[in-house]
Protein backbone atom coordinates (compact mmCIF):
# COMPACT_ATOMS: atom_id res chain seq x y z
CA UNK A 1 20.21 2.33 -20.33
CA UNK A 2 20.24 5.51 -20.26
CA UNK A 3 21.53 8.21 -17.16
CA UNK A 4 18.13 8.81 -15.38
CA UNK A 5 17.81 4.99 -15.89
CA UNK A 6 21.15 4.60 -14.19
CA UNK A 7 20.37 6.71 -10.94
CA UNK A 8 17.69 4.69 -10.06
CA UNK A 9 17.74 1.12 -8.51
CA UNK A 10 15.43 -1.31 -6.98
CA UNK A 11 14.91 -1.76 -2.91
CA UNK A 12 17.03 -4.46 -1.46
CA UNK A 13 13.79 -6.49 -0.85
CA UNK A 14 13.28 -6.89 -4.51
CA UNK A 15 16.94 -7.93 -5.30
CA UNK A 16 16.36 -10.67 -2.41
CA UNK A 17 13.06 -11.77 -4.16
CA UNK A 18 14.63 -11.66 -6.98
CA UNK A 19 17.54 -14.55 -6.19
CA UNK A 20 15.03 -16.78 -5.04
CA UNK A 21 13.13 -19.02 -7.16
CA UNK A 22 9.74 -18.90 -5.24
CA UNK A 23 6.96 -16.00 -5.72
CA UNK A 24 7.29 -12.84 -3.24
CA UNK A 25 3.94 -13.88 -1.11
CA UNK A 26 5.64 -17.44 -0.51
CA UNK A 27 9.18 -15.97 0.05
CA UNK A 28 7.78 -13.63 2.79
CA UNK A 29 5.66 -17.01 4.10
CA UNK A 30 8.61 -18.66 4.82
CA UNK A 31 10.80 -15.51 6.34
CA UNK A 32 7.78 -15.07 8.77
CA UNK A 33 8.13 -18.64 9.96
CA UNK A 34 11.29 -19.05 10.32
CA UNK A 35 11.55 -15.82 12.10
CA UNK A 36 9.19 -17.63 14.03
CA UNK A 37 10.97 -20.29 14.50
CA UNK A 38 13.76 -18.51 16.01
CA UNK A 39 11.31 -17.61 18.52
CA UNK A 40 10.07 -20.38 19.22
CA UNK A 41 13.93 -22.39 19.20
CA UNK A 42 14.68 -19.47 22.51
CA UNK A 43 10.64 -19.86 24.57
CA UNK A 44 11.34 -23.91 24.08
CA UNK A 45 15.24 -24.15 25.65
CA UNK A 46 14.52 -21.01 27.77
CA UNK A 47 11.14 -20.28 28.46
CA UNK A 48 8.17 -18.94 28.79
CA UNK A 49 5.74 -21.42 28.05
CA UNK A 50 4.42 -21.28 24.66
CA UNK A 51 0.87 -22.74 25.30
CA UNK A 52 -0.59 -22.54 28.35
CA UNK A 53 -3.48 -24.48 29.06
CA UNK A 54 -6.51 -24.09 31.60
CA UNK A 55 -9.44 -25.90 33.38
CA UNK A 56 -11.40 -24.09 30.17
CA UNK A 57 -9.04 -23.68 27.65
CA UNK A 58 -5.47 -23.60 25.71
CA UNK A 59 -4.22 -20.65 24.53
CA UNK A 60 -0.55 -18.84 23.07
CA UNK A 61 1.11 -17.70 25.61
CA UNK A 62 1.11 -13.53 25.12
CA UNK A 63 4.30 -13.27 24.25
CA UNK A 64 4.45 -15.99 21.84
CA UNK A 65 1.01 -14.73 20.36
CA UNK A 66 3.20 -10.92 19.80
CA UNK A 67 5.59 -12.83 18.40
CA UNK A 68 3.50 -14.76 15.82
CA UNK A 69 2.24 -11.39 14.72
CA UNK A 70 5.36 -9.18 14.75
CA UNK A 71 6.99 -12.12 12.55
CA UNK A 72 3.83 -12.09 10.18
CA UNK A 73 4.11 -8.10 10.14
CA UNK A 74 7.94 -8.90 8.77
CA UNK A 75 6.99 -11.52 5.93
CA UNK A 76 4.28 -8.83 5.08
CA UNK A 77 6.81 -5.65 4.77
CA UNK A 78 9.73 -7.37 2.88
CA UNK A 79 6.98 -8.59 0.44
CA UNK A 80 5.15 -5.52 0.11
CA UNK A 81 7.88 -4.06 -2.24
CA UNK A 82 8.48 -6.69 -4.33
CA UNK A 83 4.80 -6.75 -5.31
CA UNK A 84 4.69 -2.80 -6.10
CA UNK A 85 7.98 -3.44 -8.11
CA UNK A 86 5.99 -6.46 -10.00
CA UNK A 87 2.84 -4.79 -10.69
CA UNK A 88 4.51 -1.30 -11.98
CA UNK A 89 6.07 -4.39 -14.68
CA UNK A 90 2.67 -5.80 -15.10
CA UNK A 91 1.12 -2.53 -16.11
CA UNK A 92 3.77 -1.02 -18.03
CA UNK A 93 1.67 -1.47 -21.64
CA UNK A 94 -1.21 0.09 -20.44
CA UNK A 95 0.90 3.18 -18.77
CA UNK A 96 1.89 3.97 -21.97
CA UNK A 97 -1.42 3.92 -23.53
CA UNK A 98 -2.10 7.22 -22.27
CA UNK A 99 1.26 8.72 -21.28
CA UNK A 100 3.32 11.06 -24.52
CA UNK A 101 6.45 9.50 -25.63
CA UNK A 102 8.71 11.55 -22.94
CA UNK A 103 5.80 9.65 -20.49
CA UNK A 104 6.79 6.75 -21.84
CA UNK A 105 10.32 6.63 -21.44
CA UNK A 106 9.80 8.33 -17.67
CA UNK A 107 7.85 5.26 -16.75
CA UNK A 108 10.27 2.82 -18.12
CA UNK A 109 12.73 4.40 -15.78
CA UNK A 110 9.78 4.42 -12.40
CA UNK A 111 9.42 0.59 -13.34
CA UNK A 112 13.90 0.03 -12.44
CA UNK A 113 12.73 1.05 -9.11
CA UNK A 114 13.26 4.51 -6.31
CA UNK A 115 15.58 7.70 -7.56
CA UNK A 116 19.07 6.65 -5.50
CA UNK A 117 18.66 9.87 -3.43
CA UNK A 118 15.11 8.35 -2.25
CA UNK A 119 17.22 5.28 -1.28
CA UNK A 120 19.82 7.25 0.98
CA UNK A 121 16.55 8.89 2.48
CA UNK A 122 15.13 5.42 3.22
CA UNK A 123 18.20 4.43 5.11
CA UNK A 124 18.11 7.68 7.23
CA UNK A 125 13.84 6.77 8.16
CA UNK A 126 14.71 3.31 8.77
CA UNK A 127 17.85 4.23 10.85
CA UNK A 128 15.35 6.91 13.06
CA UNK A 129 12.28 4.21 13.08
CA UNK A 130 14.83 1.39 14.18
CA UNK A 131 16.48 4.14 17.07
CA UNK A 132 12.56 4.69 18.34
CA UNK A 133 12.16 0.92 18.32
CA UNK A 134 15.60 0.66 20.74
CA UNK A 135 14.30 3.70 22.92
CA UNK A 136 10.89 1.32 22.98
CA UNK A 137 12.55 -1.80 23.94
CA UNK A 138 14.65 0.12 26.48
CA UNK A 139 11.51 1.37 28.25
CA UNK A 140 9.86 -1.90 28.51
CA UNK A 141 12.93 -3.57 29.72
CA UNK A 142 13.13 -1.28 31.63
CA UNK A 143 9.45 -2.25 33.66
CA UNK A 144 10.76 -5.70 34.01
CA UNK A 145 13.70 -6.92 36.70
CA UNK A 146 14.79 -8.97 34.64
CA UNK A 147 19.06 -9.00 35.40
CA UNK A 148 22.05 -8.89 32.37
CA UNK A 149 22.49 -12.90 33.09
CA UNK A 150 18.81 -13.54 33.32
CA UNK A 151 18.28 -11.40 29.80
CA UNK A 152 20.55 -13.76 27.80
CA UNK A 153 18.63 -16.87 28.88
CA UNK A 154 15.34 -15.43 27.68
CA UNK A 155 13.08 -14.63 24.74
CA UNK A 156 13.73 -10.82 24.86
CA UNK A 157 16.78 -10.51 22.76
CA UNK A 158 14.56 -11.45 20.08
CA UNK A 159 11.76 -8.99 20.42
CA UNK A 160 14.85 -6.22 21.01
CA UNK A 161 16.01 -7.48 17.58
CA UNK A 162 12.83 -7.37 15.67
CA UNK A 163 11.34 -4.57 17.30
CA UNK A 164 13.37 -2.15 16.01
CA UNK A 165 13.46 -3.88 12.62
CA UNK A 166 9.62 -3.44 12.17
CA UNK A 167 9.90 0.45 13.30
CA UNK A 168 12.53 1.21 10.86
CA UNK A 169 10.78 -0.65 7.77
CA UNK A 170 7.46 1.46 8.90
CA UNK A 171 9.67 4.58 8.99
CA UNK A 172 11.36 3.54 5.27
CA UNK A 173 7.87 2.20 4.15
CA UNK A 174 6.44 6.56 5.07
CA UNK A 175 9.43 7.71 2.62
CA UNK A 176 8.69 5.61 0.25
CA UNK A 177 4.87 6.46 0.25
CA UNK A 178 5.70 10.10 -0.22
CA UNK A 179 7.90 8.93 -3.01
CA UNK A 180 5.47 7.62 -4.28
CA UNK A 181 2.64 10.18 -4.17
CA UNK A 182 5.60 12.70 -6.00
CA UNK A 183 6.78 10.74 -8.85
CA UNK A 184 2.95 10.00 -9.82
CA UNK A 185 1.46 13.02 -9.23
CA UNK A 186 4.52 14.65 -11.76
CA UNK A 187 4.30 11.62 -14.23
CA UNK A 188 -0.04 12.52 -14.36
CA UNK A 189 0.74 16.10 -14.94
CA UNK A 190 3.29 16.26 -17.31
CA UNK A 191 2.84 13.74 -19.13
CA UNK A 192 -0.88 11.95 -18.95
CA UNK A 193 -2.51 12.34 -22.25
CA UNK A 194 -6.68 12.58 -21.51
CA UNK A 195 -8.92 11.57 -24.16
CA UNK A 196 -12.16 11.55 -22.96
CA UNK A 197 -13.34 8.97 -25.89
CA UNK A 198 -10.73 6.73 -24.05
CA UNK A 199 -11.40 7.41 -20.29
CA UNK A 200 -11.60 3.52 -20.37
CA UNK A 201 -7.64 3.05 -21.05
CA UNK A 202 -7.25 5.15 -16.90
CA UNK A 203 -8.71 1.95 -15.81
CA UNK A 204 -5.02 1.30 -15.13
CA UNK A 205 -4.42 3.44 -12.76
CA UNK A 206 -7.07 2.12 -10.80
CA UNK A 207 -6.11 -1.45 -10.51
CA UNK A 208 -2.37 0.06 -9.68
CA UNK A 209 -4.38 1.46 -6.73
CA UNK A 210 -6.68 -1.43 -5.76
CA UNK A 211 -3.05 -3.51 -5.63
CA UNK A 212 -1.65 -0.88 -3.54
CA UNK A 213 -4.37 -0.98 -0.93
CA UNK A 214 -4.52 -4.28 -0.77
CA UNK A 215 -1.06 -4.79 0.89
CA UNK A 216 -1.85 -1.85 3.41
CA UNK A 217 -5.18 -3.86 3.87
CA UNK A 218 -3.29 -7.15 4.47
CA UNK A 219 -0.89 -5.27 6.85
CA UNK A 220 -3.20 -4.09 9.09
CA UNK A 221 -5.17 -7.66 9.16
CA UNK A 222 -2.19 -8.89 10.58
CA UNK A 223 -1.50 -6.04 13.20
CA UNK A 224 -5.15 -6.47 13.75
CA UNK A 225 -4.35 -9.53 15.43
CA UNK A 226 -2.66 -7.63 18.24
CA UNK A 227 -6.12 -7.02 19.48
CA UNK A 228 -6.31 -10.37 20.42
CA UNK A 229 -3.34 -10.97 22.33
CA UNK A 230 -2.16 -8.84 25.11
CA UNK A 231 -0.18 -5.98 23.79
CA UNK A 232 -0.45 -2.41 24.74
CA UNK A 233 -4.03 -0.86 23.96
CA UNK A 234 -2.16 2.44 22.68
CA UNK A 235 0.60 0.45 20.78
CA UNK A 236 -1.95 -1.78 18.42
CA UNK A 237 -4.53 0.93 18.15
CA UNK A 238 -2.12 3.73 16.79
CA UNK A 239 -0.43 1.28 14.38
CA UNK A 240 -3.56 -0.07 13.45
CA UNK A 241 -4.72 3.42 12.39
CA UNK A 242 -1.32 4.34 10.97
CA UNK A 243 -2.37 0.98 8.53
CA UNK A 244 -5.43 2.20 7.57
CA UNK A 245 -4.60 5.83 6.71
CA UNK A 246 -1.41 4.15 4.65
CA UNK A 247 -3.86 2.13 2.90
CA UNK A 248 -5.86 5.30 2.34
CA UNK A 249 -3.08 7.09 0.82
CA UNK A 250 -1.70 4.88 -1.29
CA UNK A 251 -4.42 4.30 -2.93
CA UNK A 252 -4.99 8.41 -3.43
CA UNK A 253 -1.40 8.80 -4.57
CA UNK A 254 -2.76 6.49 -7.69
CA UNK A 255 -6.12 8.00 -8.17
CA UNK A 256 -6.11 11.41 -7.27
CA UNK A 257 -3.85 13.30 -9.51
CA UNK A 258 -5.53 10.82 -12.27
CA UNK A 259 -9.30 12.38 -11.17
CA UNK A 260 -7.73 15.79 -10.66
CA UNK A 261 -6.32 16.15 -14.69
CA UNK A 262 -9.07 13.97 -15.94
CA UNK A 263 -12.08 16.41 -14.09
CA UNK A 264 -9.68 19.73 -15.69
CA UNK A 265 -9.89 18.27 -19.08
CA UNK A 266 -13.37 17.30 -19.29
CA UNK A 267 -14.51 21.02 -17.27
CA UNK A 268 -12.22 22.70 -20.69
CA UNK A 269 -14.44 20.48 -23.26
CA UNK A 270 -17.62 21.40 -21.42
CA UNK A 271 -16.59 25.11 -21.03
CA UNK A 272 -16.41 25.32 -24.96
CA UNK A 273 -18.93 23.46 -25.73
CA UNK A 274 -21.41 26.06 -23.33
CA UNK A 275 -19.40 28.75 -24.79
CA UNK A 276 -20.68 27.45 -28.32
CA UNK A 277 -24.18 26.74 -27.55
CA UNK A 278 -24.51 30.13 -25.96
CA UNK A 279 -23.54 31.71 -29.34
CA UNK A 280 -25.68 29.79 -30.90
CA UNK A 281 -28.72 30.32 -28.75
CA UNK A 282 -27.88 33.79 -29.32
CA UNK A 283 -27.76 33.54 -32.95
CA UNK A 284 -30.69 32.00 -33.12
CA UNK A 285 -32.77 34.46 -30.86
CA UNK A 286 -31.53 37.70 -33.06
CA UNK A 287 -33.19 36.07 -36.15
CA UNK A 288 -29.65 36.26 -37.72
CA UNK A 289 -28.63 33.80 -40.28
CA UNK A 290 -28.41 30.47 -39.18
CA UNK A 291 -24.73 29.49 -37.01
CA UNK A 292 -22.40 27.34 -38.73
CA UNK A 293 -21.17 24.53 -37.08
CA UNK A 294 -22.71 22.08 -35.55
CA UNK A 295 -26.18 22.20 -34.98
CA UNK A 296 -27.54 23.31 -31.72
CA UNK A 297 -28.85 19.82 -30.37
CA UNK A 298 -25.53 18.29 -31.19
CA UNK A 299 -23.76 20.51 -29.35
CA UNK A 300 -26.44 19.42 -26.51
CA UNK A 301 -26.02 16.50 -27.03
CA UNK A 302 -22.34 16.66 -26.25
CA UNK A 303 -22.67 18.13 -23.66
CA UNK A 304 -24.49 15.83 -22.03
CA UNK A 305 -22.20 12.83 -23.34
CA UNK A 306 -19.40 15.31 -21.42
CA UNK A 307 -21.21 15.76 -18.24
CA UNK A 308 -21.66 11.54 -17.93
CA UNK A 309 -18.20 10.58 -18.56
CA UNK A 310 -16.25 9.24 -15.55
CA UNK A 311 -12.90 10.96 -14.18
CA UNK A 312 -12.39 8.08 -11.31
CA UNK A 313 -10.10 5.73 -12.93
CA UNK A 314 -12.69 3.05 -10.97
CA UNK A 315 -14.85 0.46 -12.68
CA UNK A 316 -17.28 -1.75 -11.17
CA UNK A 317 -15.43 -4.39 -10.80
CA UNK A 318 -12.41 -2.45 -9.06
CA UNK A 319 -15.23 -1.39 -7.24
CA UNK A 320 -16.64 -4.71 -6.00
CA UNK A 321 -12.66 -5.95 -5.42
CA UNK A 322 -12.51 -2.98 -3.14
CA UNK A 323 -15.79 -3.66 -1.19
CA UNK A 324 -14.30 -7.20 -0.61
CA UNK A 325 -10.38 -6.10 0.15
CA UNK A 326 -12.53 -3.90 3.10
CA UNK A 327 -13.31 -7.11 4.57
CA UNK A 328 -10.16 -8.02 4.79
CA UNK A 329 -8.95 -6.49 8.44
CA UNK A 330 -11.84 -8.16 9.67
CA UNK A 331 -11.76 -11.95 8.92
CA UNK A 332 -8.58 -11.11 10.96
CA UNK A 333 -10.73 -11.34 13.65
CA UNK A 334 -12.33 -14.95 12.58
CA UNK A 335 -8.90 -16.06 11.88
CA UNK A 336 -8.17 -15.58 15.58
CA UNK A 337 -11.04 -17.06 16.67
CA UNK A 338 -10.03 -19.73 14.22
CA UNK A 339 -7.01 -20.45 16.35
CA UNK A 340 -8.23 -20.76 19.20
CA UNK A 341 -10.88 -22.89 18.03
CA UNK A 342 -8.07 -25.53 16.79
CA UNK A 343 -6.13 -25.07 20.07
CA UNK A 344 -9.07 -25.84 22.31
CA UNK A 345 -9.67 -28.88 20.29
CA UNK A 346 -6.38 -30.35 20.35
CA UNK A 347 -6.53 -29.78 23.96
């Protein structure tokens, strides 16, 4: 292996994934219920009541309902990882396709996982996102009378666990995206080799972008749900639009600096090729001998092959599998109604 090899390493979460000999999406199934379960061990000896049930209806309980979702958010950010760190595997051939040989080996050495120094900076984000999850919890608690004997008998040391937890993983999960958006955009511009015969072989890079959306997408189904319950107005909205723009940019960290080389080679080709035709229009209208080279309607011709040739990294049926990952967020809305569909019945 060599030294650049050597400073990086992958994230905890994938080491965890790793030992265990399910896939990542079940792995972070079963760390969102049991974390659940915790939960639900504390409401059940100590209260509140985890359904409560009307004249008209049965419903979660509020904070059992947060709970269920900040649990969900959990299994979804430990997992999130472990899938980038898969598909950067997956898609290792077809990187190389269209990366030079230094490319090649730089990619190799992306696919072991974050520089070390990125990891030391994710420890400092999460440390800052779990200390603005504490000031959080401190704030609430601090609208509640609830007293020091009281607080040990009750569900909140769990949400002053696992708030902080989530805020520290979204702070890491920011580092990482900028991480992210450097090594690529330096791995596209150093090293991506455009041939605009072979435009077809980017398609990588856009199904390394549809994947990366898709978590972000999943993510903020699930904080979606918040909507639903009774939590803060201000707290679910902003996170919900954190979501979305993360979703955003993580799939432009893929794409753009992909479009961005792709649209500079392809404006070169078609400069020359206008350069040429403009001699030869010239040539032609000064009765001189005849140009060499190609003839003038090739060089039309290739032009216009030039002008039609796609820089998005996108085909039609990324496209279509994006249209449908939109949907996502909202069937998180028919899954709630879902819920309470299947809790009214059982009552």
């Amino acid at each position: 292996m060599s030294d650049a090899a050597q400073r990086r390493a992958p994230l905890l979460e994938v080491r965890l994934h790793a030992l265990s000999p399910f896939a990542p999406v079940l792995n972070g199934i079963l760390a969102s219920a049991l974390l659940y379960g915790v939960y639900l061990a504390l409401a059940l000896n100590f209260g509140p009541t985890v359904i409560e049930t009307t004249a008209e209806s049965v419903d979660l309980d509020g904070g059992a309902w947060a709970a269920l979702i900040m649990s969900l958010i959990f299994g979804a950010a430990i997992t999130m990882p472990a899938l980038t760190h898969g598909q950067w595997r997956v898609a290792l051939t077809d990187l190389k396709l269209v990366l030079d040989e230094p490319g090649r080996r730089k990619v190799e050495e992306m696919a072991q996982g974050p520089l070390r120094t990125y990891g030391v900076r994710g420890v400092a984000a999460f440390v800052i996102g779990a200390l603005a999850g504490i000031g959080l919890n401190a704030w609430l608690l601090n609208m509640t009378s609830l007293t020091l004997d009281g607080y040990f008998v009750s569900v909140r040391p769990w949400f002053d666990i696992v708030n902080p937890l989530l805020f520290g993983l979204g702070a890491r999960a920011g580092v990482l995206l900028n991480r992210e958006d450097r090594d690529m955009k330096a791995l596209v511009a150093d090293h991506l080799e455009v041939d605009l015969a072979r435009l077809d072989r980017h398609q990588v890079f856009g199904r390394l972008a549809s994947r990366n959306a898709l978590s972000w997408l999943v993510l903020t189904a699930i904080i979606l749900l918040f909507f639903v319950g009774s939590a803060p107005a201000i707290v679910s909205g902003g996170t919900v639009v954190l979501a979305l723009l993360a979703s955003g940019y993580a799939f432009a960290v893929t794409t753009g600096p992909v479009v961005r080389k792709t649209s500079q080679a392809r404006d070169a080709a078609l400069q020359s090729v206008r350069e040429r035709i403009r001699e030869a229009g010239r040539a032609l209208a000064s009765e001189a001998q005849a140009p060499t080279g190609a003839p003038i309607a090739d060089l039309i011709a290739y032009e216009s092959w030039l002008m039609q040739r796609p820089t998005w990294p996108i085909t039609a049926p990324v496209t279509r599998r994006l249209a449908l990952y939109g949907f996502i967020p909202v069937l998180a809305w028919f899954g709630a109604a879902a819920a309470e569909m299947v809790l009214d019945r059982i009552a």
